[in-house]
Structures are given as structure tokens and as C-alpha cells.
N, C-alpha and C. Protein backbone atom coordinates (compact mmCIF):
# COMPACT_ATOMS: atom_id res chain seq x y z
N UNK A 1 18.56 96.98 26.05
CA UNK A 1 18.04 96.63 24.75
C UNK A 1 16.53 96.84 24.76
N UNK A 2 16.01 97.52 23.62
CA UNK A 2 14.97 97.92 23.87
C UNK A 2 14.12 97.39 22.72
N UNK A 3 12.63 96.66 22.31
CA UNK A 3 12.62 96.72 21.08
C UNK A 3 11.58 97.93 20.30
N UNK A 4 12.64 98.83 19.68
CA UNK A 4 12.37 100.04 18.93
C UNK A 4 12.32 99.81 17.56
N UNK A 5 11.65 100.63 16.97
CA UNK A 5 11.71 100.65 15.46
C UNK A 5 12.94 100.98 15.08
N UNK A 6 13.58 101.72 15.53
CA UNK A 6 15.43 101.82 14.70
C UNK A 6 16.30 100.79 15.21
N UNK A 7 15.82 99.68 16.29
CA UNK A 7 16.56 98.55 16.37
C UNK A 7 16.21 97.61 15.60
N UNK A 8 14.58 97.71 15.12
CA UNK A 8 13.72 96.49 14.12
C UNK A 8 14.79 97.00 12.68
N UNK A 9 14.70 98.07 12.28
CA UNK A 9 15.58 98.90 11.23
C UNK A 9 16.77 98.55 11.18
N UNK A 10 17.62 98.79 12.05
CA UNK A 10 18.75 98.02 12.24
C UNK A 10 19.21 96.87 11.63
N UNK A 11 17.77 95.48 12.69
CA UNK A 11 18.60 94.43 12.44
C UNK A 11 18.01 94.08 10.78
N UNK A 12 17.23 95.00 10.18
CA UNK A 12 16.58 94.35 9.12
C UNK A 12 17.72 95.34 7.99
N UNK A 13 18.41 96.04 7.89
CA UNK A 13 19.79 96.56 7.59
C UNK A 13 20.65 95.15 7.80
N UNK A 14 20.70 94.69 9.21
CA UNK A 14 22.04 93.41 9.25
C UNK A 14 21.50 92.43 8.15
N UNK A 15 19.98 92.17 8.37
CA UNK A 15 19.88 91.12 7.76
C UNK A 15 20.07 91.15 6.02
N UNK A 16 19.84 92.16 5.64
CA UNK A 16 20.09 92.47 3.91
C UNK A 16 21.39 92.64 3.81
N UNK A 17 22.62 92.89 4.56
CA UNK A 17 23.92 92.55 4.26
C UNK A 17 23.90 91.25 4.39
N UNK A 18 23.89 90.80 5.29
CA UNK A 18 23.99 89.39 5.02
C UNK A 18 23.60 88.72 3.92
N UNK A 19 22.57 88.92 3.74
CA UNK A 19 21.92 88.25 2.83
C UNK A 19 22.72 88.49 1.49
N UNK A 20 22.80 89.62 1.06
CA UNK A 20 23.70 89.90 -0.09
C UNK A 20 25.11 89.37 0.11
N UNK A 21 25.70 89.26 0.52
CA UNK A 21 27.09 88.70 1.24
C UNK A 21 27.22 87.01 0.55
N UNK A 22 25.95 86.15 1.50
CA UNK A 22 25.84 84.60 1.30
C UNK A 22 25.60 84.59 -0.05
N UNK A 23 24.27 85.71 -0.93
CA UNK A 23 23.90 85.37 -1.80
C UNK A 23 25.37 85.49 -3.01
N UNK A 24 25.93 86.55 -2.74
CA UNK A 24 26.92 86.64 -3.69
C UNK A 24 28.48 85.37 -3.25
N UNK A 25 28.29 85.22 -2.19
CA UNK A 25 29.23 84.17 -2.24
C UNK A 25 29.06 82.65 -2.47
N UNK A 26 27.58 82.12 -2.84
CA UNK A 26 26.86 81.26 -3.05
C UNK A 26 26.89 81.27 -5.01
N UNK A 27 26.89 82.21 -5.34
CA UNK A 27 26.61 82.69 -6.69
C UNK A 27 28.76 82.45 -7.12
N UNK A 28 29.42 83.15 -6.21
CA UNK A 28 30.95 82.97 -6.95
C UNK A 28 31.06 81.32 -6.57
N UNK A 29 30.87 80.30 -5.69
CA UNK A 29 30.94 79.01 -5.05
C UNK A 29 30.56 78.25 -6.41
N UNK A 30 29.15 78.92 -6.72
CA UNK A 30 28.83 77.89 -8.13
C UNK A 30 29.24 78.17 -9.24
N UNK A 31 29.88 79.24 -9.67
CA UNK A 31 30.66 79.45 -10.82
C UNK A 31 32.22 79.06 -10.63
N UNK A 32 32.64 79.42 -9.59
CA UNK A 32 34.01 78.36 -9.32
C UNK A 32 34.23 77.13 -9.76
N UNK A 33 32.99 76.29 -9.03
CA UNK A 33 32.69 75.31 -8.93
C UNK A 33 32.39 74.87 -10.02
N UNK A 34 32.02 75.24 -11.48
CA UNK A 34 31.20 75.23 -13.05
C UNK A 34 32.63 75.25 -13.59
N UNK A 35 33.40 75.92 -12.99
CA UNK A 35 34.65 76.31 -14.14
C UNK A 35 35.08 75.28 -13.87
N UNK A 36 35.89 74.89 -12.60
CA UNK A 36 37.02 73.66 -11.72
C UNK A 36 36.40 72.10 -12.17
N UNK A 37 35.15 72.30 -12.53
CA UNK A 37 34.55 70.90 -12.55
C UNK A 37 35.47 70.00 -13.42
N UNK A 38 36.07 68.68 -13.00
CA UNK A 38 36.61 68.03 -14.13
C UNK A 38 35.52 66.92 -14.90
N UNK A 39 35.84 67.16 -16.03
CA UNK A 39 34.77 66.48 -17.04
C UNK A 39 36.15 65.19 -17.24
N UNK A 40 36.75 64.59 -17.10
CA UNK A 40 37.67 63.67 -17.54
C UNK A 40 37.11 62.50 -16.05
N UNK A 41 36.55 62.73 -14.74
CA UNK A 41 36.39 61.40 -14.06
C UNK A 41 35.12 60.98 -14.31
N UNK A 42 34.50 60.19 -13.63
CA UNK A 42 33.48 59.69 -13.91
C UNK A 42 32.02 60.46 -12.86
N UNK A 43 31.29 60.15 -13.68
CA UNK A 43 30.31 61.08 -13.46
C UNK A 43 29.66 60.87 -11.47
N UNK A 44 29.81 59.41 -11.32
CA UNK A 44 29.80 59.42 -9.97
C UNK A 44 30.91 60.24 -8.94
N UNK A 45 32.31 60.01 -9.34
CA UNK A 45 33.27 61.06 -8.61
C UNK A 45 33.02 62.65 -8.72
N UNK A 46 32.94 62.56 -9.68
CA UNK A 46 32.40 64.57 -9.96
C UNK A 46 31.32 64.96 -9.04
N UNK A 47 29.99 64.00 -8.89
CA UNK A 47 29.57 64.42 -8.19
C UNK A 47 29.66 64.15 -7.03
N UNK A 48 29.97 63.48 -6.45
CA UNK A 48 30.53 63.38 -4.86
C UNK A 48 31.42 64.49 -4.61
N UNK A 49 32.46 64.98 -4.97
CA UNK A 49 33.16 66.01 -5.23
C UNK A 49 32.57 67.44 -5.21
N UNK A 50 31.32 67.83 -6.07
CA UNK A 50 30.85 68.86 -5.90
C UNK A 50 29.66 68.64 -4.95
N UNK A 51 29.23 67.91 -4.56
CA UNK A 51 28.32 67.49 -3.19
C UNK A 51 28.89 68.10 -2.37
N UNK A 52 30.24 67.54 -1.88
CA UNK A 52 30.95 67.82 -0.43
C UNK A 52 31.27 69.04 -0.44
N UNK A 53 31.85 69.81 -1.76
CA UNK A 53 31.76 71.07 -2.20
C UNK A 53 30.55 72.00 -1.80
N UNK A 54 29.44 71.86 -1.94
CA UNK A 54 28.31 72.59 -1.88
C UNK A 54 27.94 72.39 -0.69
N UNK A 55 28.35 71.38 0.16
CA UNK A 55 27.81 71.27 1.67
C UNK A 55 29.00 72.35 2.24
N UNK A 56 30.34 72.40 1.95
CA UNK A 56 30.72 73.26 2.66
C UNK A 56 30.83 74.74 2.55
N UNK A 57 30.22 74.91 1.19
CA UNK A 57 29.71 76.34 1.26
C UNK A 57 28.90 76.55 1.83
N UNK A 58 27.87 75.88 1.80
CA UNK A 58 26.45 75.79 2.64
C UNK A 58 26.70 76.59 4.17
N UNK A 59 27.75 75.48 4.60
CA UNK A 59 28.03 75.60 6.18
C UNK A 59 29.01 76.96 6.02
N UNK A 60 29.66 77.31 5.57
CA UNK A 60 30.75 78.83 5.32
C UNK A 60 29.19 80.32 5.52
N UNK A 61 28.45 79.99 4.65
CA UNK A 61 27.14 80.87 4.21
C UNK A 61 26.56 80.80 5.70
N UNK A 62 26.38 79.85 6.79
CA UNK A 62 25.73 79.81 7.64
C UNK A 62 26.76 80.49 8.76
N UNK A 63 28.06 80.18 8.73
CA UNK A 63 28.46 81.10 9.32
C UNK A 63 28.69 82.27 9.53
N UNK A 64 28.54 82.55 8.61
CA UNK A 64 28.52 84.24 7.82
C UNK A 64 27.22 85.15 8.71
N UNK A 65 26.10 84.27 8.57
CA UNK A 65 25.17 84.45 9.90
C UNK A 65 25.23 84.46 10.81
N UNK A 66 25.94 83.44 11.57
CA UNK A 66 26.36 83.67 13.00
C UNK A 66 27.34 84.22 13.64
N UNK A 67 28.22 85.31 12.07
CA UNK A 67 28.63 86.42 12.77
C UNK A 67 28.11 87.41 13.25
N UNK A 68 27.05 87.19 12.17
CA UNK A 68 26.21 89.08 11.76
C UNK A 68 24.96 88.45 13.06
N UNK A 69 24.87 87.43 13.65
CA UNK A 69 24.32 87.11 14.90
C UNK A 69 24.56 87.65 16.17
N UNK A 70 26.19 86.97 16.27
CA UNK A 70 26.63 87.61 17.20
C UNK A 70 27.28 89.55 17.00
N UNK A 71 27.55 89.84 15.85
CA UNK A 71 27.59 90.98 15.54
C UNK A 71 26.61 91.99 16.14
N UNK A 72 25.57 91.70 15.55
CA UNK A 72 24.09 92.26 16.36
C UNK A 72 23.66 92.23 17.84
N UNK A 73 24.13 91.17 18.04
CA UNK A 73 23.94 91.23 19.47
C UNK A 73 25.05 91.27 20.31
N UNK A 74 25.91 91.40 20.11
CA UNK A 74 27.36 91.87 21.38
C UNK A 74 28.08 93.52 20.78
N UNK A 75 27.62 93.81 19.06
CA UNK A 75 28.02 94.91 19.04
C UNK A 75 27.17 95.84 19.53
N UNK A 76 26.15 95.56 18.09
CA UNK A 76 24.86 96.80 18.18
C UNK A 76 23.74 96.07 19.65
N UNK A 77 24.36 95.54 20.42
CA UNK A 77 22.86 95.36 21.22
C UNK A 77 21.27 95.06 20.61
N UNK A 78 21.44 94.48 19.81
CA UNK A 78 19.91 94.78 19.46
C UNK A 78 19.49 93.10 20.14
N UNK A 79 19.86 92.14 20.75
CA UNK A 79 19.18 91.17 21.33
C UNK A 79 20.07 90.25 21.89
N UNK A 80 19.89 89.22 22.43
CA UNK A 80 20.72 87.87 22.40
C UNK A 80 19.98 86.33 22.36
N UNK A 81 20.87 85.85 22.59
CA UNK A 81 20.39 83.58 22.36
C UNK A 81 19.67 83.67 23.62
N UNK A 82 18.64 83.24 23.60
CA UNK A 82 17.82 82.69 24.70
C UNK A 82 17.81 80.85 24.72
N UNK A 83 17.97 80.48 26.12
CA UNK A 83 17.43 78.77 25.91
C UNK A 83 18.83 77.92 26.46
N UNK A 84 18.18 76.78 26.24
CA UNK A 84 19.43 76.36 27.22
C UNK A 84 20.58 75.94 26.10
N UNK A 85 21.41 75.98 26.10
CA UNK A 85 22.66 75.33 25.57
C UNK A 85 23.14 73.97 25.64
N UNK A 86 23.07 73.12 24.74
CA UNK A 86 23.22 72.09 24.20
C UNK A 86 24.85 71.66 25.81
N UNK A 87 25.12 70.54 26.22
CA UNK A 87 26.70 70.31 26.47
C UNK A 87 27.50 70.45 25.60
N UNK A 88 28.79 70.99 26.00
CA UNK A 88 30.05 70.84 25.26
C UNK A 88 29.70 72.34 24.38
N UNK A 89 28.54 72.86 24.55
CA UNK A 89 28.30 74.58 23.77
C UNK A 89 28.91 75.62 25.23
N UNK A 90 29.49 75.36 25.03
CA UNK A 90 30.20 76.71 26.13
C UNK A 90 29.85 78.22 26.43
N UNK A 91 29.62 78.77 27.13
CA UNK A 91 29.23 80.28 27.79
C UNK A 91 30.58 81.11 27.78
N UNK A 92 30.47 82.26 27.73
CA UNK A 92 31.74 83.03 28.03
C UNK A 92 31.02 84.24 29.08
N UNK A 93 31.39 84.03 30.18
CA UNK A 93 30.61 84.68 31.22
C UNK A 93 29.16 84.82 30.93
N UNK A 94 28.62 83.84 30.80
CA UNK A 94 27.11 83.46 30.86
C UNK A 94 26.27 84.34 29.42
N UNK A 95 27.54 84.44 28.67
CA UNK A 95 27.15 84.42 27.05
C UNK A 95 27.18 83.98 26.34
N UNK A 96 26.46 83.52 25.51
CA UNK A 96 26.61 82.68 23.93
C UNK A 96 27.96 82.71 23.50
N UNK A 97 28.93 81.25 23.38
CA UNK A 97 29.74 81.49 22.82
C UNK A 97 30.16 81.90 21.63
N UNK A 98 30.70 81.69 20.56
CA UNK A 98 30.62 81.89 18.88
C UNK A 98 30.31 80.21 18.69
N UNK A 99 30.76 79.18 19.06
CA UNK A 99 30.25 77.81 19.03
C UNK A 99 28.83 78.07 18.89
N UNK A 100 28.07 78.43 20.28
CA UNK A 100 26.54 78.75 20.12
C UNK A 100 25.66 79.45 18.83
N UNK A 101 26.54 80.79 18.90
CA UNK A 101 26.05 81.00 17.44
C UNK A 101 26.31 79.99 16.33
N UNK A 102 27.61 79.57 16.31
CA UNK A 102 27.53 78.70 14.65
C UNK A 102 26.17 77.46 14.78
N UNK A 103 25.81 77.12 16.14
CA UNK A 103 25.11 76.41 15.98
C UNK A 103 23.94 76.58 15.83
N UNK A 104 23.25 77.93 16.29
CA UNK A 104 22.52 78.48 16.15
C UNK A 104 21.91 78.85 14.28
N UNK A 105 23.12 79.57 13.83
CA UNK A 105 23.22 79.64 12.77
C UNK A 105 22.55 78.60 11.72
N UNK A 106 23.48 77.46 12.16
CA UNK A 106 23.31 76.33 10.97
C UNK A 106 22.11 75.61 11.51
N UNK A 107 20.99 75.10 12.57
CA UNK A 107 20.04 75.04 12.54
C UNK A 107 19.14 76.11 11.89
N UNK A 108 19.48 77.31 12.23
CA UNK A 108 18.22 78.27 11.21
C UNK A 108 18.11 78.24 10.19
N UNK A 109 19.45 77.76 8.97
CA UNK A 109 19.63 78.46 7.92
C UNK A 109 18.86 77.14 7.50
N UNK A 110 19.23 76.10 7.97
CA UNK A 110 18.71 75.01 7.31
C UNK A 110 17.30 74.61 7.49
N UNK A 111 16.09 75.64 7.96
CA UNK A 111 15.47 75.01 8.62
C UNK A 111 15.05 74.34 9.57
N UNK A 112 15.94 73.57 10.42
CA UNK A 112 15.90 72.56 11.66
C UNK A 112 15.77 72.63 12.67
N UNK A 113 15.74 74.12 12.92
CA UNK A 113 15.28 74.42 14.51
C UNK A 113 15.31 73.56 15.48
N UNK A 114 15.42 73.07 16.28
CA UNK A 114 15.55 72.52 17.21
C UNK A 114 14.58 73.29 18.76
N UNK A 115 14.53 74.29 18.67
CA UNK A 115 13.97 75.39 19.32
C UNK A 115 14.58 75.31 20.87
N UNK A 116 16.00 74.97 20.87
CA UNK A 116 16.59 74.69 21.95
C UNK A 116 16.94 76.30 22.79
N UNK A 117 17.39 76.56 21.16
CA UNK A 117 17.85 77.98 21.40
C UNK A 117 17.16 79.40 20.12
N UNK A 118 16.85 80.13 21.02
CA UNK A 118 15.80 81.16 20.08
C UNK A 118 16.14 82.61 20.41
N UNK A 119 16.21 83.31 19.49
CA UNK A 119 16.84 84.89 19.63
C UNK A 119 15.49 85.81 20.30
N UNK A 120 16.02 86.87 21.55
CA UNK A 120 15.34 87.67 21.79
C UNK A 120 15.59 88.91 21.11
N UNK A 121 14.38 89.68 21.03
CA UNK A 121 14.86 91.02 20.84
C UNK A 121 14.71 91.20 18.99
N UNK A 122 15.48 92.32 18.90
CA UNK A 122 15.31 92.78 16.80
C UNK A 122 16.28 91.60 16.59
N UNK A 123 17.07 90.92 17.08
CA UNK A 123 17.78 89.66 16.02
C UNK A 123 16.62 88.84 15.58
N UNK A 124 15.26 88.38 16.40
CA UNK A 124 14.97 87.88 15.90
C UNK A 124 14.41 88.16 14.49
N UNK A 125 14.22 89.27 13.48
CA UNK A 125 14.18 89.59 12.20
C UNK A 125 14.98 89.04 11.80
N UNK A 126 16.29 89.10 11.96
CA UNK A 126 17.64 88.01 11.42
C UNK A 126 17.39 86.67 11.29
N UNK A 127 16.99 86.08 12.43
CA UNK A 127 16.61 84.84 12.74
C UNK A 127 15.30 84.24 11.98
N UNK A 128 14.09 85.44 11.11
CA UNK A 128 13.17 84.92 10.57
C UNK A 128 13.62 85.06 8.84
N UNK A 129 14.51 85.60 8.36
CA UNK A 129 15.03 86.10 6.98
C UNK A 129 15.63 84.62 6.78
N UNK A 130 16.41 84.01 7.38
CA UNK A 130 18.35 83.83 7.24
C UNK A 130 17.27 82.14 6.91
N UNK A 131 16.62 81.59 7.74
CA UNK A 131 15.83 80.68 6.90
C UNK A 131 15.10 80.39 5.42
N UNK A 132 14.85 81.63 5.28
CA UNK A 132 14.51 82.18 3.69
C UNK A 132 15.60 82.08 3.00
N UNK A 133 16.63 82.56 2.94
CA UNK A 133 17.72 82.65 2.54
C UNK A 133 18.71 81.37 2.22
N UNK A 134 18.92 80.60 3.53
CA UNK A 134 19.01 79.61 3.21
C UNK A 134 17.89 78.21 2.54
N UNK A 135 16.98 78.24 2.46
CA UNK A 135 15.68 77.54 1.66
C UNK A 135 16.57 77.99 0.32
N UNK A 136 16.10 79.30 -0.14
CA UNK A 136 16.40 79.37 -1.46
C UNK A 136 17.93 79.02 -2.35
N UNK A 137 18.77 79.17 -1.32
CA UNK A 137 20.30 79.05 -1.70
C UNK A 137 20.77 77.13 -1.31
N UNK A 138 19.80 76.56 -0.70
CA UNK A 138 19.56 75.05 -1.21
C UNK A 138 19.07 74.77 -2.32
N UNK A 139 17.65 75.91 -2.87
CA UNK A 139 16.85 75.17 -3.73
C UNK A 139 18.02 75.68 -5.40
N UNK A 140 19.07 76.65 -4.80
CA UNK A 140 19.36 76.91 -6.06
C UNK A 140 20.75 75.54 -6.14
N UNK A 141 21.60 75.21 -5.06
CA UNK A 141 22.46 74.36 -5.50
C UNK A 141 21.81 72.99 -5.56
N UNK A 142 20.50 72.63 -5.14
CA UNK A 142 20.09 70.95 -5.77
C UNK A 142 19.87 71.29 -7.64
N UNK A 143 19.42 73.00 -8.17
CA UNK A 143 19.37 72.96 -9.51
C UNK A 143 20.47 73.25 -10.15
N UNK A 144 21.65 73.26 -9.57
CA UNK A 144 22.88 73.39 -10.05
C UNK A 144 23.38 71.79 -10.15
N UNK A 145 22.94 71.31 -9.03
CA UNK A 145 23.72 69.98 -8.89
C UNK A 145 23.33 69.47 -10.11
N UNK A 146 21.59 69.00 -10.17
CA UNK A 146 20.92 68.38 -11.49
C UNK A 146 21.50 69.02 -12.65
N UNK A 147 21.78 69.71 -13.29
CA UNK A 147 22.37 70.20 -14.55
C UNK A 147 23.40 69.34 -14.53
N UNK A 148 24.45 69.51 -13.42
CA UNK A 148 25.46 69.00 -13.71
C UNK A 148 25.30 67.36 -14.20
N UNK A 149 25.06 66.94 -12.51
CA UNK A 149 24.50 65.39 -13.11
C UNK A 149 23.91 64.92 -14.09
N UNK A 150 23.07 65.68 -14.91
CA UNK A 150 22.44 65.78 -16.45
C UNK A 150 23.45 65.34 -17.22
N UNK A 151 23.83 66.75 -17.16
CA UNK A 151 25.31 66.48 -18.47
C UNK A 151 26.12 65.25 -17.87
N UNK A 152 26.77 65.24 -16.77
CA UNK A 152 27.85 64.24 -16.66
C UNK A 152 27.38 63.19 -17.02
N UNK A 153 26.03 62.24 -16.43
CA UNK A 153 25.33 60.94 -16.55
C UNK A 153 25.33 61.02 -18.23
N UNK A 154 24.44 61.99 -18.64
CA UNK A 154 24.58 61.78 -19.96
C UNK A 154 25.54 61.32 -20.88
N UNK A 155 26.79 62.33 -20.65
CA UNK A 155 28.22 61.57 -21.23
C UNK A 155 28.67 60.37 -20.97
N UNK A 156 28.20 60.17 -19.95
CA UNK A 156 29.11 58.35 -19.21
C UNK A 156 28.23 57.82 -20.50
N UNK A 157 26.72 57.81 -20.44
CA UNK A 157 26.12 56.50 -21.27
C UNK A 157 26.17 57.05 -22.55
N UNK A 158 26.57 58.10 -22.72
CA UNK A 158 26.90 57.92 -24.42
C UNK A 158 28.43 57.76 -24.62
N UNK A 159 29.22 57.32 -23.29
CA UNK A 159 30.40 57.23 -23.63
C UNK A 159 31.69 58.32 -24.17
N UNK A 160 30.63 59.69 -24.04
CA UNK A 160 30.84 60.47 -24.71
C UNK A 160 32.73 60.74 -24.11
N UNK A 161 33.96 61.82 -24.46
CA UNK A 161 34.96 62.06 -24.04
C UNK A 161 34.66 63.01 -23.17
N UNK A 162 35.57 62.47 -21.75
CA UNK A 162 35.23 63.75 -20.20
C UNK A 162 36.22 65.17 -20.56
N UNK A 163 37.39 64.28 -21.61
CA UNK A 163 38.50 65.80 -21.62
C UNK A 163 38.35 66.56 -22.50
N UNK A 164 38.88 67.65 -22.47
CA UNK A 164 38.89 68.99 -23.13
C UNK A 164 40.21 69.45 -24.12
């Protein structure tokens, strides 16, 4: 593994699939989620409901990364996980398991680094995007959530009808 400009190219190619991938499956999650909504419970259940909803897209979107993680680095070579591994994160002949990546994953996307574990090589371009990515695809479901909670709260205190 070398780091070259057609491996920097590369992983910055992985990283814009990805990115389009989460972004468009983040984008069908909240229109699913807009249609399915039931307006008939109460505005506290709805949203607990699409909370737990949006956390597990969240975490689906982060995995999606720690394919195109390990993708990059066990297909195309362009780097691997450096650092020590958490217990109970398992090696597969002294490689990152897919456990490692998801965990990997879902600390980056969210911000949280831990800096336990850090990508060598062109992943790390992956590894500096996929935080961006996830920032913005939080900041868009807390403004999805508020709409909703808008309208729903609103109806409870005007009593307004939840059914259709």
C-alpha cells in the first residue's frame, strides 16, 4: 500500500459513493417515515417511535461505512485500522474484524472518536468525509424530528383529531 494520488483518488471515489448511498437512504428513511407516521396516538408515542426509528437508520448509514471501510481496505488496498482494539473486538488473523469496522464506523460518523482506533493510509480521506456526512445527516433528522413534534404537540393542545 502505497500513498499515491490514484489511491488518494480512489478512496475519495469510495468516499462520494458512500456518501450518496447514506445520503439517499437517509432522504427515503425520512419520507417513509413522513408517510407511516400515525397521527391517531399521542404526540409523546409518535415521537418515541420515530426517535428509535431515526437512531436506527443512523446506525444502518454508519454501517454502510464500515463496509466501504473495510471494502477499501481488504479489497482495493488502499489502507487499514491502526490501534489497539477495544476486548471482545476480535482480529481475524491479526485483522480488523467487520465488528472493528462497525465500530470504527459508528464512532466516526458520530463524531466520537475515541482515537482508540485510526485509519492508515488513503482510507483515511474516508475517515475525514464520513464525519461530515454524518454531522449533517443528524443536523437534518433533529429538523425533521422538530417539524414533526411541531405539528403533533400542536394538535394534542388544540385537541385537534390524530385520524385521517
Amino acid at each position: 500500500m502505497e500513498n499515491s494520488a490514484e489511491n488518494f483518488l480512489l478512496a475519495l471515489l469510495c468516499a462520494a459513493v458512500l456518501t450518496v448511498a447514506v445520503v439517499g437512504i437517509h432522504y427515503e428513511a425520512l419520507r417513509v417515515l413522513s408517510s407511516l407516521h400515525p397521527r391517531r396516538w399521542s404526540g409523546r408515542v409518535n415521537i418515541g417511535v420515530l426517535i428509535v426509528c431515526i437512531i436506527l437508520v443512523h446506525c444502518l448509514e454508519a454501517m454502510v461505512f464500515a463496509f466501504g471501510f473495510w471494502f477499501a481496505d481488504n479489497v482495493l488496498g488502499l489502507g487499514w485500522l491502526a490501534g489497539s482494539t477495544a476486548p471482545g473486538m476480535p482480529t481475524r488473523h491479526g485483522e480488523p474484524s467487520l465488528l472493528v469496522y462497525a465500530y470504527f464506523a459508528l464512532e466516526t460518523f458520530t463524531t466520537q472518536s475515541l482515537g482508540d482506533l485510526y485509519p492508515v493510509g488513503a482510507t483515511r480521506l474516508i475517515a475525514t468525509i464520513e464525519p461530515l456526512v454524518g454531522l449533517i445527516l443528524i443536523g437534518w433528522s433533529a429538523s425533521f424530528t422538530y417539524v414533526v413534534m411541531r405539528r403533533d404537540w400542536q394538535l394534542d393542545d388544540e385537541g385537534g383529531h390524530r385520524g385521517r
